[in-house]
C-alpha atoms as a PDB file:
ATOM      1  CA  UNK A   1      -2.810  52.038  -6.166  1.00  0.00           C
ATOM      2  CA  UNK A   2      -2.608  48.780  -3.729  1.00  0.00           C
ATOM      3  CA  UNK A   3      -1.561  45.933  -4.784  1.00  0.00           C
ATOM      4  CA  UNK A   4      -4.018  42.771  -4.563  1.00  0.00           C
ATOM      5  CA  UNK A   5      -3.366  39.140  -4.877  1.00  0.00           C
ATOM      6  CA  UNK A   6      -5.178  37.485  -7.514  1.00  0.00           C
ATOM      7  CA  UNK A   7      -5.784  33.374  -7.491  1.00  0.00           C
ATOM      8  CA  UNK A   8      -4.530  32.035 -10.972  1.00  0.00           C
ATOM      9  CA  UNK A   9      -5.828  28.721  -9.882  1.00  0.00           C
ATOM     10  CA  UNK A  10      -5.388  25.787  -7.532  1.00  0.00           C
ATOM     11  CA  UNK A  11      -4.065  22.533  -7.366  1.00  0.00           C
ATOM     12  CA  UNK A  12      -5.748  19.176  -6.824  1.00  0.00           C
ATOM     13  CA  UNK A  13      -2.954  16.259  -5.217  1.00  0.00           C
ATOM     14  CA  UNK A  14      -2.645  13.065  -6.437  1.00  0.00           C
ATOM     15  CA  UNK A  15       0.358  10.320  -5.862  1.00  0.00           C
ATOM     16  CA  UNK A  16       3.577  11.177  -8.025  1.00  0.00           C
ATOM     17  CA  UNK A  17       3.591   8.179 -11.139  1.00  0.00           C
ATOM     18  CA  UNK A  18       6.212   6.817 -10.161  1.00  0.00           C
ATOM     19  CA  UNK A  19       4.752   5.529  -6.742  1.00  0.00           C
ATOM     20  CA  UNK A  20       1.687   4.377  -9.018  1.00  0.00           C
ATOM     21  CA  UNK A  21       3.553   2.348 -11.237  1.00  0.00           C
ATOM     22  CA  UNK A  22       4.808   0.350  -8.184  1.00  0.00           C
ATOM     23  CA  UNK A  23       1.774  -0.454  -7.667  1.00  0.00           C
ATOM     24  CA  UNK A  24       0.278  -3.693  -9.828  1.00  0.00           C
ATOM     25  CA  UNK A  25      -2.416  -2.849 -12.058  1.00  0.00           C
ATOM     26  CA  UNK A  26      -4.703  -4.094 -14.977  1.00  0.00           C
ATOM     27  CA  UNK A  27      -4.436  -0.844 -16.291  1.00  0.00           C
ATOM     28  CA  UNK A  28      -3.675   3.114 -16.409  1.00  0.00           C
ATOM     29  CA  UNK A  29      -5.551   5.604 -14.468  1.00  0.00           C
ATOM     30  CA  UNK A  30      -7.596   7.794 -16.768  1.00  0.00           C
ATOM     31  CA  UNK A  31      -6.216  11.020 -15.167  1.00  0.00           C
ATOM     32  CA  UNK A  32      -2.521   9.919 -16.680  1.00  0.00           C
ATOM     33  CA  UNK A  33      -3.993   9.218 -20.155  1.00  0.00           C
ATOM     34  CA  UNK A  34      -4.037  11.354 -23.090  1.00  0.00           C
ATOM     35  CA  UNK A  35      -5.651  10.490 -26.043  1.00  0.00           C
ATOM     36  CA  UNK A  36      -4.161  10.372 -28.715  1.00  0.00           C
ATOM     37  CA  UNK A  37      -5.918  12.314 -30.993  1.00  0.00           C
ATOM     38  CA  UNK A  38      -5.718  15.629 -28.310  1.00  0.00           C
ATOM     39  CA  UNK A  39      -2.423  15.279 -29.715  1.00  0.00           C
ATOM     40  CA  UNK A  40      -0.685  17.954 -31.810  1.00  0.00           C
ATOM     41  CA  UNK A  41       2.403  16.358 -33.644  1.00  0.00           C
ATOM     42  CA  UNK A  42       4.380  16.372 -36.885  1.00  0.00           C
ATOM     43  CA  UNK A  43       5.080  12.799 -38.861  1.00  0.00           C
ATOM     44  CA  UNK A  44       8.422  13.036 -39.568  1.00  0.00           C
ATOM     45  CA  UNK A  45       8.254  10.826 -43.276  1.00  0.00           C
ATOM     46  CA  UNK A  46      11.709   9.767 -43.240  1.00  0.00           C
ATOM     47  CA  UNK A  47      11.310   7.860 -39.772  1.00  0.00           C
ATOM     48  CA  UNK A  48       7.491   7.403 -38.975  1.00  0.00           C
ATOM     49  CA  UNK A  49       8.224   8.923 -35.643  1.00  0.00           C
ATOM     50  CA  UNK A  50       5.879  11.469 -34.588  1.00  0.00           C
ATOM     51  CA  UNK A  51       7.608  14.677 -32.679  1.00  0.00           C
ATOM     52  CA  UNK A  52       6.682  17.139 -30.856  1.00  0.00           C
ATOM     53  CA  UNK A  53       8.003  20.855 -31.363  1.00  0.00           C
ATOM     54  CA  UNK A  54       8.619  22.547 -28.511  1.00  0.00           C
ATOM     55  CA  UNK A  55       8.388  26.057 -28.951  1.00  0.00           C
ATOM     56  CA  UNK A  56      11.824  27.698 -28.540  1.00  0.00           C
ATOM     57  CA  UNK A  57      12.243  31.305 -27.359  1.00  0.00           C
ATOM     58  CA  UNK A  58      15.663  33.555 -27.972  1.00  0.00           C
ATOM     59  CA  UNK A  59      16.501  36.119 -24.960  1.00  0.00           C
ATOM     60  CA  UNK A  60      18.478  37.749 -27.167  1.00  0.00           C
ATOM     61  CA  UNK A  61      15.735  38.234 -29.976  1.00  0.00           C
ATOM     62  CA  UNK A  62      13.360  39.367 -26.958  1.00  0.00           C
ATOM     63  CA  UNK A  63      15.962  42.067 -25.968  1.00  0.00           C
ATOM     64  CA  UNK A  64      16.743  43.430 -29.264  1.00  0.00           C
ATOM     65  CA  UNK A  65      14.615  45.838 -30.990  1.00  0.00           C
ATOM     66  CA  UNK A  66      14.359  45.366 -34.287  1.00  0.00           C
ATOM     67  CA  UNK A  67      12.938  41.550 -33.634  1.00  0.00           C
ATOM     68  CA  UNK A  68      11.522  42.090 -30.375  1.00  0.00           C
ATOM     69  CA  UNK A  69       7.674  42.005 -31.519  1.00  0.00           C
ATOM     70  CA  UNK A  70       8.062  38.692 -33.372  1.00  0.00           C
ATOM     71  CA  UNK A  71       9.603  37.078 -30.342  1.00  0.00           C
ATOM     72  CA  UNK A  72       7.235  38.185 -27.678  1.00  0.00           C
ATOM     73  CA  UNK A  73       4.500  37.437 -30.239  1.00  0.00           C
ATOM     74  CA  UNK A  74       6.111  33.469 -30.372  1.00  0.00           C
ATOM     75  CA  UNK A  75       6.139  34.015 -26.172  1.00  0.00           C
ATOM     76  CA  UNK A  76       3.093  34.795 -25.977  1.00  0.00           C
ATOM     77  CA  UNK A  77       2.003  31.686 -28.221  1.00  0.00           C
ATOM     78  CA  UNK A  78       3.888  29.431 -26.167  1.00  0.00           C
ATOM     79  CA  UNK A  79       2.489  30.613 -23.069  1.00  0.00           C
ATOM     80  CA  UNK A  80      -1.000  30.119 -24.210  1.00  0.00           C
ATOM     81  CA  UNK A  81      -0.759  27.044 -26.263  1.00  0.00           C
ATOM     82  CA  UNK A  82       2.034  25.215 -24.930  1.00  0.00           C
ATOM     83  CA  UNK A  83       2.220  26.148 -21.388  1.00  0.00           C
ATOM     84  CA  UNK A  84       6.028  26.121 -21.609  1.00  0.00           C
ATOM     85  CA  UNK A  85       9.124  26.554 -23.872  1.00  0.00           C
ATOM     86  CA  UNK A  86      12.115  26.230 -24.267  1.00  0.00           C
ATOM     87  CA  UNK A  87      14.898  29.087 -24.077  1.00  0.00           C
ATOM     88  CA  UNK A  88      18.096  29.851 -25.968  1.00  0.00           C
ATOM     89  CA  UNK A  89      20.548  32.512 -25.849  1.00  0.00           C
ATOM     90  CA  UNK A  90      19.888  33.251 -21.990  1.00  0.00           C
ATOM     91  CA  UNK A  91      23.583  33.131 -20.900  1.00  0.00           C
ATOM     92  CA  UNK A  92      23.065  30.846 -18.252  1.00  0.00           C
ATOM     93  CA  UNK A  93      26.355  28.743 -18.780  1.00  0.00           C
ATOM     94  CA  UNK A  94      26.128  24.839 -19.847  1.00  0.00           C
ATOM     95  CA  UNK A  95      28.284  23.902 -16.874  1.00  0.00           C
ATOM     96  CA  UNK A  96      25.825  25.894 -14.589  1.00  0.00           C
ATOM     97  CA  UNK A  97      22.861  24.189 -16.639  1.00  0.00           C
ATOM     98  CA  UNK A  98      24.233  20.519 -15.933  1.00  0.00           C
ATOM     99  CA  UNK A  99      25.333  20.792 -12.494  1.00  0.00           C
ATOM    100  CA  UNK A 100      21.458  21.714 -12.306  1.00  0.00           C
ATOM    101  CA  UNK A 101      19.834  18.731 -14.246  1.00  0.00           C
ATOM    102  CA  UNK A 102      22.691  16.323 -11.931  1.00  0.00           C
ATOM    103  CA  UNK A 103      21.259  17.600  -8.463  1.00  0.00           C
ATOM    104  CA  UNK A 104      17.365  17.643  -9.669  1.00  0.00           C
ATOM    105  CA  UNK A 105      18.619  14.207 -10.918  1.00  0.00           C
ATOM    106  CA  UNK A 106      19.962  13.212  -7.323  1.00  0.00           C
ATOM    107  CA  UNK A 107      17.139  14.690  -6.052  1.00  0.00           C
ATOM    108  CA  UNK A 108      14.082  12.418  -7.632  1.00  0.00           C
ATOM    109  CA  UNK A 109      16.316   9.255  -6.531  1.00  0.00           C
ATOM    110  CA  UNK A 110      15.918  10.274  -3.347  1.00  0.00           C
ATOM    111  CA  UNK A 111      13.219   7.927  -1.262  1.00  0.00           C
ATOM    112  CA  UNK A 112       9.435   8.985  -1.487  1.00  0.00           C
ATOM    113  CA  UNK A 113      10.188   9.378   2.723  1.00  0.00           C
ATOM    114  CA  UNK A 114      12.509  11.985   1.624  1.00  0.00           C
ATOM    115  CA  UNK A 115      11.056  13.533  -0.547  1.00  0.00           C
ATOM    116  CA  UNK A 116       7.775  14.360   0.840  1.00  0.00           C
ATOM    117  CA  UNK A 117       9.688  16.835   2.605  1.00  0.00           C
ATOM    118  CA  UNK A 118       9.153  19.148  -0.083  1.00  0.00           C
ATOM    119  CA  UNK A 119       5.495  17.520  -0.676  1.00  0.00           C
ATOM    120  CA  UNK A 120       3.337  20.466  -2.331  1.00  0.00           C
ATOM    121  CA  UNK A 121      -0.002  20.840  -0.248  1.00  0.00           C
ATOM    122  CA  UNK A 122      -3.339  20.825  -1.692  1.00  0.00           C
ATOM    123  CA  UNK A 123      -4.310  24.647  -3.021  1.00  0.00           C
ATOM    124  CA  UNK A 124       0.018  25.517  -3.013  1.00  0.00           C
ATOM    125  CA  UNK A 125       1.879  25.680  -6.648  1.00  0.00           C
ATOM    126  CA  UNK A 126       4.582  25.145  -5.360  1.00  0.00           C
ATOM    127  CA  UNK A 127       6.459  21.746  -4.018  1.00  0.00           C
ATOM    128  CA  UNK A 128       7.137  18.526  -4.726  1.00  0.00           C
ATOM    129  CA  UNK A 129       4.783  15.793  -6.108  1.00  0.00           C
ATOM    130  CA  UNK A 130       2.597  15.464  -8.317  1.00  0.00           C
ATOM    131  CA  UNK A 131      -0.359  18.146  -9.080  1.00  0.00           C
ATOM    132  CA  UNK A 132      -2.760  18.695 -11.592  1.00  0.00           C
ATOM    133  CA  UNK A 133      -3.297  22.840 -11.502  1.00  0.00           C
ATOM    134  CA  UNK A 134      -7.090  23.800 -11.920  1.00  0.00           C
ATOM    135  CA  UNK A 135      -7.232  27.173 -14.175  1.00  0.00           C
ATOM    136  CA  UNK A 136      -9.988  29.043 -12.784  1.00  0.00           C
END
């Protein structure tokens, strides 16, 4: 059987919010606001502070038999729901993991100049700036 590529969708440019917020407005563009109520949150009592669960995922559990359905089942929610999640028991080491958030760090202080280097093109996934993805 041949393999075929299949489009999961595109991506539509627009300037990274950070070079917007340079800029001097009267108020936010519409594509950066969320309303609230779209929101899915917990009240935490104790605080008033509304949080946000991120779903978390264990490599391990997803490995192991006896709790592999469960896992891929909370996977598969994330995926869909969430779009991302986070993941625990990977082995990736924590020294690894923070030389990693210093040079993406290092990275977004670079200049715009610089950075559009790695600009993402219009219809790519891939690159840097700032794209909304079109699900088709």
């Amino acid at each position: 059987m041949e393999a075929k590529a299949v489009s999961v969708g595109s991506s539509l440019l627009v300037p990274p919010v950070k070079e917007v917020a340079k800029e001097s407005m009267n108020s936010i563009p519409s594509r950066y606001v969320r309303p609230f109520e779209d929101e899915e949150c917990l009240l935490v009592s104790d605080t008033n502070m509304l949080v946000h669960e991120v779903p978390v995922i264990d490599m391990h559990s997803l490995l192991c038999t006896k709790s592999m359905d469960s896992e891929l089942a909370k996977l598969h929610f994330a995926c869909k729901e969430w779009g991302f999640f986070q993941l625990v028991n990977h082995g990736v080491s924590s020294q690894l993991v923070e030389r990693i958030k210093m040079e993406i760090q290092e990275f977004f202080n670079l200049p715009i100049e610089e950075k559009k280097k790695f600009w993402q093109y219009q219809g790519e996934v891939e690159g840097f700036g700032q794209a909304f993805v079109v699900s088709i």
